[in-house]
PDB file of N, CA and C in Angstrom:
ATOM      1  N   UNK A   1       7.951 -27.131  -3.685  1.00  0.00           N
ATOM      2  CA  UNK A   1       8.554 -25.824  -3.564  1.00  0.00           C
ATOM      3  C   UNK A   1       7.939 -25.126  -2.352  1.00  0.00           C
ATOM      4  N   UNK A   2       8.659 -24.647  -1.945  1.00  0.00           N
ATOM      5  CA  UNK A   2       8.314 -23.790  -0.241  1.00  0.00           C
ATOM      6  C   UNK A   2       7.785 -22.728  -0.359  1.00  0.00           C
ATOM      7  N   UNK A   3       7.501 -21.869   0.646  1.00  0.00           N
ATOM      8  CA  UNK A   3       6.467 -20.505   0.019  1.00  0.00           C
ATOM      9  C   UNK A   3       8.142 -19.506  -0.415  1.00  0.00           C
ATOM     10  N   UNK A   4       7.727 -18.587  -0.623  1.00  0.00           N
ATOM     11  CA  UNK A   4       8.405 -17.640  -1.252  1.00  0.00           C
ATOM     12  C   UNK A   4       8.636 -16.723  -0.341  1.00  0.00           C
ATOM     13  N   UNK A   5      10.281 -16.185   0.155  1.00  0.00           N
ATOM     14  CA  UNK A   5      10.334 -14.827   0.893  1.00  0.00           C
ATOM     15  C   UNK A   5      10.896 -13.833  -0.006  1.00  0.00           C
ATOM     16  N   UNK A   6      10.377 -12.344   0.492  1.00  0.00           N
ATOM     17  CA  UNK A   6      10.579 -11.501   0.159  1.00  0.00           C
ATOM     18  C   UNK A   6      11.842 -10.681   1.271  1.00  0.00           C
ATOM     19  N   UNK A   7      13.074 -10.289   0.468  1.00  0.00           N
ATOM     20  CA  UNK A   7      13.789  -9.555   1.039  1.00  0.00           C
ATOM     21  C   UNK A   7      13.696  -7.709   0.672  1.00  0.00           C
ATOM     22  N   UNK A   8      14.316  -6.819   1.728  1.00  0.00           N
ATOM     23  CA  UNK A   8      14.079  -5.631   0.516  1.00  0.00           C
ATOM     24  C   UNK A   8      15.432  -4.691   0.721  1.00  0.00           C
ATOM     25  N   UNK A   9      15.422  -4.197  -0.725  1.00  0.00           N
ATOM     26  CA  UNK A   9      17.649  -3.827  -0.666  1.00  0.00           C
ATOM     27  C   UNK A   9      17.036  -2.289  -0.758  1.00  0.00           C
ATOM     28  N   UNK A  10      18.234  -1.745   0.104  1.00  0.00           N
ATOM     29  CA  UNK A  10      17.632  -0.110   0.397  1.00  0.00           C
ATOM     30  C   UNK A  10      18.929   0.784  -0.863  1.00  0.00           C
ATOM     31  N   UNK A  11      18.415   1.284  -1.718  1.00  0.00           N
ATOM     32  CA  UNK A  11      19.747   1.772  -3.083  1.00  0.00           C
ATOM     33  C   UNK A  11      19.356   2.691  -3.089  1.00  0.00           C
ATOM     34  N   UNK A  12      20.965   3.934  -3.471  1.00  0.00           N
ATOM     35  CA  UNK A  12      21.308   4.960  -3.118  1.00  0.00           C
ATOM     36  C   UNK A  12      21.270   5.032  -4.695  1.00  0.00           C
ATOM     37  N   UNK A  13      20.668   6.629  -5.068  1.00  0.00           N
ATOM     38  CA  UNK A  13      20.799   7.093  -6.234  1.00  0.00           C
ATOM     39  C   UNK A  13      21.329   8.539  -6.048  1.00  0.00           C
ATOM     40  N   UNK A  14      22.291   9.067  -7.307  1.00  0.00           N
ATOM     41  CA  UNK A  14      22.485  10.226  -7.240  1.00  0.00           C
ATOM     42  C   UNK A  14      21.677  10.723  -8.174  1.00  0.00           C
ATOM     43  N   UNK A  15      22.471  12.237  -8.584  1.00  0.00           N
ATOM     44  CA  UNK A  15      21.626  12.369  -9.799  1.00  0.00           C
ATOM     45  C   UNK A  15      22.630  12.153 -11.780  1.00  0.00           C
ATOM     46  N   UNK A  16      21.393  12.451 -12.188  1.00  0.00           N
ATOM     47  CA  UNK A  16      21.850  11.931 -13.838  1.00  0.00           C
ATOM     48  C   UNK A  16      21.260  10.406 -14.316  1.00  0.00           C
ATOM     49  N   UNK A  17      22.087  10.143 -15.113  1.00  0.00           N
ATOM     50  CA  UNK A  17      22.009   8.984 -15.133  1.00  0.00           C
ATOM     51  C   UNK A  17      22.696   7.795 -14.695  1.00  0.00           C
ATOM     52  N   UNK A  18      23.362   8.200 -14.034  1.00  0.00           N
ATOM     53  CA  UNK A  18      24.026   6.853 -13.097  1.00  0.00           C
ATOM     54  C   UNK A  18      23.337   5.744 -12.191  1.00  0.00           C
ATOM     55  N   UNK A  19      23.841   4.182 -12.197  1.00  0.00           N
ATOM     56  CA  UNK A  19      23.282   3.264 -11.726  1.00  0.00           C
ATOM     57  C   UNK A  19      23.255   3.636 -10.368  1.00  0.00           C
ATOM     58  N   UNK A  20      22.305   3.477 -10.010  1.00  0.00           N
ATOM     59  CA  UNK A  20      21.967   3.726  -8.321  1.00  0.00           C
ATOM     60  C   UNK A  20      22.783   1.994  -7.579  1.00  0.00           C
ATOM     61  N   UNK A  21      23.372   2.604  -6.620  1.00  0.00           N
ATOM     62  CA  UNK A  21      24.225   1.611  -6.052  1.00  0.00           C
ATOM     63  C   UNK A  21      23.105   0.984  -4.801  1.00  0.00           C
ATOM     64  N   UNK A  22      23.444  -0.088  -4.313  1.00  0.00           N
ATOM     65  CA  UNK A  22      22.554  -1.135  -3.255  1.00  0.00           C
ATOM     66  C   UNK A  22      23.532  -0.477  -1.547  1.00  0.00           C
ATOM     67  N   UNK A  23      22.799   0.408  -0.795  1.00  0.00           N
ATOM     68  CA  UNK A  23      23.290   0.605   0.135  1.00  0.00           C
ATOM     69  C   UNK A  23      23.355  -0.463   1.563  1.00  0.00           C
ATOM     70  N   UNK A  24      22.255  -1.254   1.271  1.00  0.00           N
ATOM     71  CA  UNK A  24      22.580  -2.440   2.362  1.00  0.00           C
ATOM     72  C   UNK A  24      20.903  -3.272   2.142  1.00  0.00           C
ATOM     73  N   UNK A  25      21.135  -4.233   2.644  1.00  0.00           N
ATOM     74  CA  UNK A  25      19.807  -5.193   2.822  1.00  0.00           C
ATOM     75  C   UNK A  25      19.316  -5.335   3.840  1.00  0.00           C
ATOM     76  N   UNK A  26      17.786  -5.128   4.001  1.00  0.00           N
ATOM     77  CA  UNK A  26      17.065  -5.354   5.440  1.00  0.00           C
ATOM     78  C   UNK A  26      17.246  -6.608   5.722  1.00  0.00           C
ATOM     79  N   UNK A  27      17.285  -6.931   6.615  1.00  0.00           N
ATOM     80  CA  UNK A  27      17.702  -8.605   7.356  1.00  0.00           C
ATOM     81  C   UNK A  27      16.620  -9.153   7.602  1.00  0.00           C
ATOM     82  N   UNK A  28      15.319  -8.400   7.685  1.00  0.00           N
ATOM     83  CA  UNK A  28      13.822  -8.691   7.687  1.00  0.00           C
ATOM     84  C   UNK A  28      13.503  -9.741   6.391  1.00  0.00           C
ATOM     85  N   UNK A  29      13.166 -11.094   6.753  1.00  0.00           N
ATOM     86  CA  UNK A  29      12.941 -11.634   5.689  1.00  0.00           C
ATOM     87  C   UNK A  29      10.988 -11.088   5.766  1.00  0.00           C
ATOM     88  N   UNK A  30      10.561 -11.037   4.596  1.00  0.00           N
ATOM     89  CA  UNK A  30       8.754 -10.475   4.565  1.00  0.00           C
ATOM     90  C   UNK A  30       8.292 -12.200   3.848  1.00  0.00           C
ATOM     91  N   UNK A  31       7.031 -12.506   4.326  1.00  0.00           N
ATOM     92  CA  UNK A  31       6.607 -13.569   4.055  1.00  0.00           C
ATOM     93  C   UNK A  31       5.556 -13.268   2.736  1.00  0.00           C
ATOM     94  N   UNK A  32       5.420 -11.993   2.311  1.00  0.00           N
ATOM     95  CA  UNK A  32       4.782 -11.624   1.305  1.00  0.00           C
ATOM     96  C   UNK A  32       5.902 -10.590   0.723  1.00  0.00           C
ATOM     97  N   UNK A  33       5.768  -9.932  -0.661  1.00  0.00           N
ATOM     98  CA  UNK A  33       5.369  -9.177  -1.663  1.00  0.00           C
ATOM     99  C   UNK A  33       4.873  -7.955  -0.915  1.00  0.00           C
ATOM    100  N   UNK A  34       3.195  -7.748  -0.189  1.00  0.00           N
ATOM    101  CA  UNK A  34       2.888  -6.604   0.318  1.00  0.00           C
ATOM    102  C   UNK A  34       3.608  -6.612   1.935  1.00  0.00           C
ATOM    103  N   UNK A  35       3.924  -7.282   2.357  1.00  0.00           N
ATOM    104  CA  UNK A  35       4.455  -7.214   3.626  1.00  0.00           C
ATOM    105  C   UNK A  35       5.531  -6.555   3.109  1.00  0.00           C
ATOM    106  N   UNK A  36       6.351  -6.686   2.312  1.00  0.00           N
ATOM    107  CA  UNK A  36       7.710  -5.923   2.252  1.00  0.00           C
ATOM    108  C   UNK A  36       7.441  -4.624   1.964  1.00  0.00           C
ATOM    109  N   UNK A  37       6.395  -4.460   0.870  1.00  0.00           N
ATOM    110  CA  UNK A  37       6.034  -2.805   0.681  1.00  0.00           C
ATOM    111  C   UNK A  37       5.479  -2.275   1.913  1.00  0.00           C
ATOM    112  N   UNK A  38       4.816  -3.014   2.853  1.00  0.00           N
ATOM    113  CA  UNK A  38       3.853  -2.034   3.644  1.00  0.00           C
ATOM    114  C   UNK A  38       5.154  -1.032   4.618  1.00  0.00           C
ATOM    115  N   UNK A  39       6.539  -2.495   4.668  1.00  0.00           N
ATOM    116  CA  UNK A  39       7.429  -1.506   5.281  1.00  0.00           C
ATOM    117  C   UNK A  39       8.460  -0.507   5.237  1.00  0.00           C
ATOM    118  N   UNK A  40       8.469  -0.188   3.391  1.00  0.00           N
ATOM    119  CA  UNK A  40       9.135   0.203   2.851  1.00  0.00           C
ATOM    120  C   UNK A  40       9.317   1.909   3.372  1.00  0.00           C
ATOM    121  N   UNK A  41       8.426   2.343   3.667  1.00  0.00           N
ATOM    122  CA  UNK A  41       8.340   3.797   4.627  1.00  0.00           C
ATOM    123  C   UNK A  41       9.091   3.912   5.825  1.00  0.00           C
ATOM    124  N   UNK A  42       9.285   3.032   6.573  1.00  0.00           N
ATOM    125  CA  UNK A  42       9.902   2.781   8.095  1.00  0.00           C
ATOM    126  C   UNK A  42      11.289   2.322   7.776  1.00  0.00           C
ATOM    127  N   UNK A  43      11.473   1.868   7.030  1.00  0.00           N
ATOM    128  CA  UNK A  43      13.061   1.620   7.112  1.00  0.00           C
ATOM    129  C   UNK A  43      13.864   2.503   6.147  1.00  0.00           C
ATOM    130  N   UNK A  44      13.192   3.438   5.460  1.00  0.00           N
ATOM    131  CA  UNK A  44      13.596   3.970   4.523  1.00  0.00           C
ATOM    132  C   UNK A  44      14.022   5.437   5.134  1.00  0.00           C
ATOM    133  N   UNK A  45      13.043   5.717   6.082  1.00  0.00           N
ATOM    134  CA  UNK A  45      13.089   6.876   7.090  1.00  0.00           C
ATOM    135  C   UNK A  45      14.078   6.594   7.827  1.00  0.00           C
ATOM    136  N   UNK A  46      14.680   5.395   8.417  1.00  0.00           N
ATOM    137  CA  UNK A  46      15.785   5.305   9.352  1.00  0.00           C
ATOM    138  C   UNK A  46      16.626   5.124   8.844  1.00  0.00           C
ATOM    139  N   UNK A  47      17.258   5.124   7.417  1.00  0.00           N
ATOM    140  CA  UNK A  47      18.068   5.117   6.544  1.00  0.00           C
ATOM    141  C   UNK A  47      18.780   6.185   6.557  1.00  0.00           C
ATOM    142  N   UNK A  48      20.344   6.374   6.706  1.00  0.00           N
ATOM    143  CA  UNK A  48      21.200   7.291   6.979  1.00  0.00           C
ATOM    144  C   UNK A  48      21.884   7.660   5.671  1.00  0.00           C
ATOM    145  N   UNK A  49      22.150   7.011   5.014  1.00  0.00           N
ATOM    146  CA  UNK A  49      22.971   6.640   3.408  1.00  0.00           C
ATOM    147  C   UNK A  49      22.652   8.159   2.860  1.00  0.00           C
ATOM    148  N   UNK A  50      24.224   8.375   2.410  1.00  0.00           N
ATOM    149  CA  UNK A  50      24.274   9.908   1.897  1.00  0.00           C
ATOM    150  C   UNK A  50      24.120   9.866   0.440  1.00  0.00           C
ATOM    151  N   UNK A  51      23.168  10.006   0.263  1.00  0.00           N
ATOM    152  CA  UNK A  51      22.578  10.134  -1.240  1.00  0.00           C
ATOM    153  C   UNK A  51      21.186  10.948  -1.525  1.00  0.00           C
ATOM    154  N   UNK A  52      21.446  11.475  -2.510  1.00  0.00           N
ATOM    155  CA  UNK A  52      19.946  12.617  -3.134  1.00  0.00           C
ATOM    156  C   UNK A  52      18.768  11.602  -2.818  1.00  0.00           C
ATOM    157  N   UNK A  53      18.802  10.443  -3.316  1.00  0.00           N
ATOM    158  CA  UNK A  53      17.516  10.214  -3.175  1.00  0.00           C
ATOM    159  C   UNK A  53      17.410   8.401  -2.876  1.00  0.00           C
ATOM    160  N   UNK A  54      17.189   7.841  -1.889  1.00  0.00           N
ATOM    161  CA  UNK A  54      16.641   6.795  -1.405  1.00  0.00           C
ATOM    162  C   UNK A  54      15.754   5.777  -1.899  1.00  0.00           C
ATOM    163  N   UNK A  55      15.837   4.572  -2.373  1.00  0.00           N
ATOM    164  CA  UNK A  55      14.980   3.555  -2.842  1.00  0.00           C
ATOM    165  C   UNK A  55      14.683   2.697  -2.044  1.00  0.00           C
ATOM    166  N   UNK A  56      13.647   1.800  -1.953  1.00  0.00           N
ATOM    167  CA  UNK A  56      13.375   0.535  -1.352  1.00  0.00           C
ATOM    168  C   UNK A  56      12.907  -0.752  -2.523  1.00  0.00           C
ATOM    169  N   UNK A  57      13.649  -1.796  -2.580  1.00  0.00           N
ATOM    170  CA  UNK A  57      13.292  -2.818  -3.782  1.00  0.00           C
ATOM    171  C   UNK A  57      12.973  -3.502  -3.298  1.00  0.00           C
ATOM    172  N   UNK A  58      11.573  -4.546  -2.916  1.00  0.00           N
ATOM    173  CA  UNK A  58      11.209  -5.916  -2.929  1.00  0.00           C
ATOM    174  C   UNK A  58      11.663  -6.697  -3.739  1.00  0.00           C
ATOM    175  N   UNK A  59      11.919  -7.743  -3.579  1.00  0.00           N
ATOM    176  CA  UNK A  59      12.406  -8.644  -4.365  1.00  0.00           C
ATOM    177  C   UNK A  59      12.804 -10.166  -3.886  1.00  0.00           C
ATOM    178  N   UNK A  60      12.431 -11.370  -4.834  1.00  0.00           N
ATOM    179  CA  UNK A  60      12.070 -12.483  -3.613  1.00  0.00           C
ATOM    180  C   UNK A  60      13.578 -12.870  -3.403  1.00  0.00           C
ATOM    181  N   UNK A  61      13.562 -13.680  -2.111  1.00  0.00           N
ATOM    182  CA  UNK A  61      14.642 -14.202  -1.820  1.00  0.00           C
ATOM    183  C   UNK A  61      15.924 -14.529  -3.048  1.00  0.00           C
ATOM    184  N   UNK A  62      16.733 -14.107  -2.785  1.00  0.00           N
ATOM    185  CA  UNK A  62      17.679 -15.041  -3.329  1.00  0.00           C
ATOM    186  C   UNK A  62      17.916 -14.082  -4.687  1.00  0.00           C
ATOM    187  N   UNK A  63      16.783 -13.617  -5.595  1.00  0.00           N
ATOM    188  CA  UNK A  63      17.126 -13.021  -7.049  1.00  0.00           C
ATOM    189  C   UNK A  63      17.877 -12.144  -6.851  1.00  0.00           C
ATOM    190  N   UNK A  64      18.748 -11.503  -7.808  1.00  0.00           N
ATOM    191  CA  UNK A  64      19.675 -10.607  -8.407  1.00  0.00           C
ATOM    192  C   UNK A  64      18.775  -9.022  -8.359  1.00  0.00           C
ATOM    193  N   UNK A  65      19.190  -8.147  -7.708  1.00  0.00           N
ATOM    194  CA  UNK A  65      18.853  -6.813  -8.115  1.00  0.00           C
ATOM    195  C   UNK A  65      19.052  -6.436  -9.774  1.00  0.00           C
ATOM    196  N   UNK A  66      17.873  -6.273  -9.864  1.00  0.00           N
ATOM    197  CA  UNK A  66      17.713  -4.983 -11.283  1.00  0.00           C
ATOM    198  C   UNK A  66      18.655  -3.839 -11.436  1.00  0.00           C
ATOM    199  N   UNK A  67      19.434  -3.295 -12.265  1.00  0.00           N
ATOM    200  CA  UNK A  67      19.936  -2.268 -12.382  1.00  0.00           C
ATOM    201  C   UNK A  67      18.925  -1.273 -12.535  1.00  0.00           C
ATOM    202  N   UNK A  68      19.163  -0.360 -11.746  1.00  0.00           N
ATOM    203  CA  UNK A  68      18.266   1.149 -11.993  1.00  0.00           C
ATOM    204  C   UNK A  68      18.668   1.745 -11.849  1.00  0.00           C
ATOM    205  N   UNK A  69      18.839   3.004 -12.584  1.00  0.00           N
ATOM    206  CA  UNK A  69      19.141   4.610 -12.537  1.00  0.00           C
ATOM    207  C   UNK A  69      18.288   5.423 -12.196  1.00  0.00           C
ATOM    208  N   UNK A  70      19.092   6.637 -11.600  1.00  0.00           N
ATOM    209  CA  UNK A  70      18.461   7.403 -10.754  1.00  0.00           C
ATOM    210  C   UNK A  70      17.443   8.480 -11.974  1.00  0.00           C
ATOM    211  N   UNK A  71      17.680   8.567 -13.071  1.00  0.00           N
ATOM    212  CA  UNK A  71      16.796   9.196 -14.177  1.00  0.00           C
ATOM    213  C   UNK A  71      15.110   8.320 -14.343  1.00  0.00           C
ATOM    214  N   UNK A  72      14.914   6.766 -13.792  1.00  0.00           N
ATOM    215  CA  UNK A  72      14.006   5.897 -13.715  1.00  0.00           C
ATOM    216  C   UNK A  72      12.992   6.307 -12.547  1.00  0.00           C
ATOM    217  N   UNK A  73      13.572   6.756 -11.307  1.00  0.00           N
ATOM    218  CA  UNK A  73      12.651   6.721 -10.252  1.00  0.00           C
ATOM    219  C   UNK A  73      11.907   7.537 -10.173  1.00  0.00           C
ATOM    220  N   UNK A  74      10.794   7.289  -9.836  1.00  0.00           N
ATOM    221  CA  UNK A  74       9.641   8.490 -10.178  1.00  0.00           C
ATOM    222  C   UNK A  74       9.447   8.650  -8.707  1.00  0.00           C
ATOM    223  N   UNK A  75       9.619  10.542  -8.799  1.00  0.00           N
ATOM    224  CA  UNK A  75       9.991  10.861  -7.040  1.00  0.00           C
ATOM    225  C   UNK A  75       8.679  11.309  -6.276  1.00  0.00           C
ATOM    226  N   UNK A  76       8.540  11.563  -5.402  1.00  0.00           N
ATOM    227  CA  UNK A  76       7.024  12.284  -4.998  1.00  0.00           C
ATOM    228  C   UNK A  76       7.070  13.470  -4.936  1.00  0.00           C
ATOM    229  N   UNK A  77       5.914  14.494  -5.200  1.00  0.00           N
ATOM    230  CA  UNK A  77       5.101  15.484  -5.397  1.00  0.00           C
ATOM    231  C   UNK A  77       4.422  16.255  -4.335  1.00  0.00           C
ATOM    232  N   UNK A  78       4.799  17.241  -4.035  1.00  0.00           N
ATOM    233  CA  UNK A  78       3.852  17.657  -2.832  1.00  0.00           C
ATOM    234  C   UNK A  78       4.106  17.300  -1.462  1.00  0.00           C
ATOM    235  N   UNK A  79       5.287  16.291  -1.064  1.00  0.00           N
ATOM    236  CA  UNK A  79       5.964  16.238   0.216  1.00  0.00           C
ATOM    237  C   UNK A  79       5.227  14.838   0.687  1.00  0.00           C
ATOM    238  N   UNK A  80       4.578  14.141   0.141  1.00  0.00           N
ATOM    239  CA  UNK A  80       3.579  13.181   0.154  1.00  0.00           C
ATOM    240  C   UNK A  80       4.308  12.092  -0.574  1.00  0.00           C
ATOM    241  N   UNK A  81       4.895  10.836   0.746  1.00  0.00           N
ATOM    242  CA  UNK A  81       6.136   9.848   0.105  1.00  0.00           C
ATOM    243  C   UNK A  81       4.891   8.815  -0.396  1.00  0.00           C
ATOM    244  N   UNK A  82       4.856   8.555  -1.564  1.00  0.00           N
ATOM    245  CA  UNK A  82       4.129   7.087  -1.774  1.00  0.00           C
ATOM    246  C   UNK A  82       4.197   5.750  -1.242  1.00  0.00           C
ATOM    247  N   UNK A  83       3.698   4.789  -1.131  1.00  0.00           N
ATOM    248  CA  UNK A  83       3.812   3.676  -0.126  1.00  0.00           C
ATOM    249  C   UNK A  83       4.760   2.385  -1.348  1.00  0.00           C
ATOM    250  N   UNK A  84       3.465   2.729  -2.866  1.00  0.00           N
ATOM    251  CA  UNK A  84       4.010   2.053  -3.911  1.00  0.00           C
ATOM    252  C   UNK A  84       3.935   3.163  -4.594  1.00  0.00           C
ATOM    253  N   UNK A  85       5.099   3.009  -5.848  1.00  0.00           N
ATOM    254  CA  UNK A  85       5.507   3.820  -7.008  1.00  0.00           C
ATOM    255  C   UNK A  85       3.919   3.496  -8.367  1.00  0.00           C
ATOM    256  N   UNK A  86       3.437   4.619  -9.132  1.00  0.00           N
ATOM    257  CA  UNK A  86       2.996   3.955  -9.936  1.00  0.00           C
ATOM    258  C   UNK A  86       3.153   3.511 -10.874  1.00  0.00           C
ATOM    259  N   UNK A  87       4.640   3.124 -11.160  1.00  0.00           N
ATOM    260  CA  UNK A  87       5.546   3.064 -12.544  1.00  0.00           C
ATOM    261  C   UNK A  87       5.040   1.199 -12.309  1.00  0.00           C
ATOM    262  N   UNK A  88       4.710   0.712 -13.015  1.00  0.00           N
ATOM    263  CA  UNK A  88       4.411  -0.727 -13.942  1.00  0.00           C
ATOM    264  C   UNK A  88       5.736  -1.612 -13.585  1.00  0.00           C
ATOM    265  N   UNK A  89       6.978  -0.699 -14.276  1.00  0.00           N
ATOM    266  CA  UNK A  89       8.506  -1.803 -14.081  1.00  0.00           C
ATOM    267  C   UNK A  89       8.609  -1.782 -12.833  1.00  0.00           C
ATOM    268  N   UNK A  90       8.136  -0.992 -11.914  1.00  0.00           N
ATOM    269  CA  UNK A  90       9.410  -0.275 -10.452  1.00  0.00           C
ATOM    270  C   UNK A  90       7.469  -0.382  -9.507  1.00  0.00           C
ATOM    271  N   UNK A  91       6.644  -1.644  -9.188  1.00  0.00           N
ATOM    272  CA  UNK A  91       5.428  -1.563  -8.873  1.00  0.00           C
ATOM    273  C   UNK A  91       6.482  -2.071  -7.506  1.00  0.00           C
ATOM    274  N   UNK A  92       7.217  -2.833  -7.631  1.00  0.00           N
ATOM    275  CA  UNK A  92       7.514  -3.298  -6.095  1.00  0.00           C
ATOM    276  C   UNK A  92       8.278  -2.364  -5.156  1.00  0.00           C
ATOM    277  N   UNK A  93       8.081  -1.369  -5.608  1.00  0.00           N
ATOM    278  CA  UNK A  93       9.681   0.140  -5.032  1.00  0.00           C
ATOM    279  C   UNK A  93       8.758   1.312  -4.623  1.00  0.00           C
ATOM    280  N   UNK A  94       9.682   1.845  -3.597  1.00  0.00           N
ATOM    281  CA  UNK A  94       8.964   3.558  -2.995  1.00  0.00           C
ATOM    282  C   UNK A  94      10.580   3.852  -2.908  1.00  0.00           C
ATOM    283  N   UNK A  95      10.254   5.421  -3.036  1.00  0.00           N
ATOM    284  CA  UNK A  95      11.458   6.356  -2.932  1.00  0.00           C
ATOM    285  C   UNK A  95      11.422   7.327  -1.882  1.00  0.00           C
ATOM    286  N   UNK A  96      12.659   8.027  -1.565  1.00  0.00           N
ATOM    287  CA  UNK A  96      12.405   9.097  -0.928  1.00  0.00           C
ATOM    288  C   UNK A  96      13.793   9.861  -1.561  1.00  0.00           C
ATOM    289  N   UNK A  97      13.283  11.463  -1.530  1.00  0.00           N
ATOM    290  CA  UNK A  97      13.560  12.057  -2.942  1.00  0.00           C
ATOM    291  C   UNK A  97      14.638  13.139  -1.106  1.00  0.00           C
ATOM    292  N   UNK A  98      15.588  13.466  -1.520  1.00  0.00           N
ATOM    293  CA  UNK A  98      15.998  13.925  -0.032  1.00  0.00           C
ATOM    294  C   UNK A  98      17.053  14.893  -0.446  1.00  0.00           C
ATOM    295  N   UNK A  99      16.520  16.215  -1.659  1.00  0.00           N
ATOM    296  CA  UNK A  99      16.669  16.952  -2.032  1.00  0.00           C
ATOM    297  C   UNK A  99      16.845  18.197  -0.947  1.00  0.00           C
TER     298      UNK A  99
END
């Protein structure tokens, strides 16, 4: 088995509880897990997608996105975007809350 890439899907959430939709995929394949988070800030910022609030998902090559709702994402505090989320399910994800 070959090493493992990490891709990362940039998803648009509104508000409530509705499934946050997959606004497009970075074409950046990451050769790690933290390589994909470290860039989850930079592409998330150049992200145009008209939606309340912005996600970034790691996730390795090839797997199926998780369904998530926008009631799940835990947003940041104080204007201070997190790099990683500290939610346990959502450890591979950062948001940006664009209220």
């Amino acid at each position: 088995m070959g090493p493992v890439l990490f891709v990362m899907a940039i998803l648009g959430c509104g508000e409530g509880d509705a499934a946050c939709q997959q606004v497009r995929t970075v074409e950046t394949p990451y050769r790690s897990e933290a390589a994909c988070l470290a860039a989850t800030e930079g592409e998330l910022a150049r992200s145009d997608a008209d939606y309340p609030t912005l996600f970034a998902q790691c996730r390795p090559a090839g797997s199926a996105a998780a369904t998530i709702r926008a009631s799940e994402i835990l947003l940041p505090r104080g204007g201070v975007l997190p790099s990683v989320l500290p939610s346990p399910r959502y450890a591979d994800a950062s948001s940006v809350n664009r209220r």
